[in-house]
N, C-alpha and C. Protein backbone atom coordinates (compact mmCIF):
# COMPACT_ATOMS: atom_id res chain seq x y z
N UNK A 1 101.49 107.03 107.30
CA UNK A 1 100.35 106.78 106.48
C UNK A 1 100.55 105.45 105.77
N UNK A 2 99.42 104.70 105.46
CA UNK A 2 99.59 103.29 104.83
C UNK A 2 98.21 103.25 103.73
N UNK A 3 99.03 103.13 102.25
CA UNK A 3 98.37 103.42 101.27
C UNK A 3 98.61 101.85 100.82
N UNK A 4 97.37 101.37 100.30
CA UNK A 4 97.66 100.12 99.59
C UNK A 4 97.27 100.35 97.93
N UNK A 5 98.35 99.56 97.45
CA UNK A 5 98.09 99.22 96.37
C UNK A 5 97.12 98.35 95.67
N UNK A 6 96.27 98.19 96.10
CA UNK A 6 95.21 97.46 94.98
C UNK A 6 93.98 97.94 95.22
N UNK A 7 93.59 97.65 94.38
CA UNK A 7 91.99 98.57 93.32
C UNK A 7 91.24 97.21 93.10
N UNK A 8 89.86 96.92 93.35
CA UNK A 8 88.70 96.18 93.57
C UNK A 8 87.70 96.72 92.39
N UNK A 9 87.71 96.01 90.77
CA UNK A 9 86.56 96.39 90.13
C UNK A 9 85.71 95.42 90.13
N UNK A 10 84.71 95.77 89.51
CA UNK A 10 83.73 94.73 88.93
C UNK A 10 84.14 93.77 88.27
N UNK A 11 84.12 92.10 87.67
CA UNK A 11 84.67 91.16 86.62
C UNK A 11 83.98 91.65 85.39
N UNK A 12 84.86 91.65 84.54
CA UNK A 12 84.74 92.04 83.48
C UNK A 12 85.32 93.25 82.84
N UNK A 13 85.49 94.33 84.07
CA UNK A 13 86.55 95.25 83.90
C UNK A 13 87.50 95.74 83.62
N UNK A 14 89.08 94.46 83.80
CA UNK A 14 89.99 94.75 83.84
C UNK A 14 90.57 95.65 82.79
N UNK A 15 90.31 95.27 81.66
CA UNK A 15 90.60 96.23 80.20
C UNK A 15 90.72 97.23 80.31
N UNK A 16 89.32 97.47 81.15
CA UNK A 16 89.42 99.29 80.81
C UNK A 16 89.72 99.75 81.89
N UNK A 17 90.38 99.28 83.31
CA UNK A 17 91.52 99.46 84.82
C UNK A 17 92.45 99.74 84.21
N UNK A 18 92.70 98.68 83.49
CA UNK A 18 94.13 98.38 82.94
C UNK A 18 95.11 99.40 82.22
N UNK A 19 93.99 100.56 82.06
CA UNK A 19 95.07 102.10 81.53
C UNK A 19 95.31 102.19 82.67
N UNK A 20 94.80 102.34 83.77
CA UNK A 20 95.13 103.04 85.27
C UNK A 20 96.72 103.64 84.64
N UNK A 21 97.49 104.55 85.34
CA UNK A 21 98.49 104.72 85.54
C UNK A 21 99.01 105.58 87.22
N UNK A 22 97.96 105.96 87.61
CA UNK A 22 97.68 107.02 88.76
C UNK A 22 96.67 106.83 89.39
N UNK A 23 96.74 106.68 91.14
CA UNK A 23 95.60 106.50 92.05
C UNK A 23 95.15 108.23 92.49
N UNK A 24 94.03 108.01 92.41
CA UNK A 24 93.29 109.11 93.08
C UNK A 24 92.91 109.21 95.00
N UNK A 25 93.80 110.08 95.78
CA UNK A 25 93.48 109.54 97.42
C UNK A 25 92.67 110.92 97.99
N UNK A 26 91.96 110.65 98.78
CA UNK A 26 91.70 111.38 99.87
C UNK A 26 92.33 111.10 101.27
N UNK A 27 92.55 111.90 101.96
CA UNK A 27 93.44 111.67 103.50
C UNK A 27 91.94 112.32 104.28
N UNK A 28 92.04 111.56 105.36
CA UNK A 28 90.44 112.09 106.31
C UNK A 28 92.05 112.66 107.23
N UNK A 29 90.74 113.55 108.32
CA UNK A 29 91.22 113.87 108.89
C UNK A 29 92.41 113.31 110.08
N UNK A 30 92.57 112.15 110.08
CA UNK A 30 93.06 111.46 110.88
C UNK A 30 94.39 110.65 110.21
N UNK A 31 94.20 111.17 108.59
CA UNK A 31 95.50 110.97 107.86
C UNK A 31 95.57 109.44 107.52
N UNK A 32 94.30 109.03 107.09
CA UNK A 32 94.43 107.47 106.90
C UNK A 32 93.54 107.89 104.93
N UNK A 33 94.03 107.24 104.74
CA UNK A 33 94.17 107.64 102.93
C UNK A 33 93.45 106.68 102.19
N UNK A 34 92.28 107.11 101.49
CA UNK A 34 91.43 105.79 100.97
C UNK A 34 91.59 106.40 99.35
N UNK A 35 92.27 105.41 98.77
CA UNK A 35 91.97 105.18 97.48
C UNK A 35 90.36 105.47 96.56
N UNK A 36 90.17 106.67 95.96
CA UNK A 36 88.95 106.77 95.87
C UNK A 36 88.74 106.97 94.03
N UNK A 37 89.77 106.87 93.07
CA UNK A 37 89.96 106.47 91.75
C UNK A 37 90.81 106.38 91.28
N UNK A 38 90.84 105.80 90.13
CA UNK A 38 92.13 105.45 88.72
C UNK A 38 92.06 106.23 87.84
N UNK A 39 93.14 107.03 87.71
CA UNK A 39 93.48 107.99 86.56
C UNK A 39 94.36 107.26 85.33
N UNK A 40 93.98 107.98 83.85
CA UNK A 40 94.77 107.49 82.45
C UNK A 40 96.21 108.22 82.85
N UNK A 41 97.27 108.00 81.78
CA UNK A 41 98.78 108.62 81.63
C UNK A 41 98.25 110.39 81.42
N UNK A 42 97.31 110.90 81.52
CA UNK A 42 96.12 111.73 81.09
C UNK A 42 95.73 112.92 82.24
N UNK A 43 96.28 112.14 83.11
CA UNK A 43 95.32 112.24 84.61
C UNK A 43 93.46 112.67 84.09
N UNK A 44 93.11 111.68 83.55
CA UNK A 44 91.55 111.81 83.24
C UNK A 44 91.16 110.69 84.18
N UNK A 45 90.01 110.62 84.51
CA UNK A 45 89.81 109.55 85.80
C UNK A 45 88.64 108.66 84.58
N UNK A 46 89.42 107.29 85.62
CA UNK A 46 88.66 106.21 84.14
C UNK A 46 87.54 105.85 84.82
């Protein structure tokens, strides 16, 4: 599996990315893993 590290917001965003501490993934069936949110130290999704 090949998970990338980086997250694509809007400009102006970063501040409030910037809690991120935890990615949110889904795996499809074929086991390819899309990044689908950013969670706080919280696991609350920002």
């Amino acid at each position: 599996m090949f998970v990338t590290d980086a997250y694509f917001f809007p400009e102006g965003q970063g501040e409030h990315f910037a809690r991120a501490r935890y990615g949110e993934f889904r795996v499809n069936q074929d086991g390819v893993a899309l990044l689908t949110g950013l969670l706080d130290e919280k696991q609350n999704r920002l």
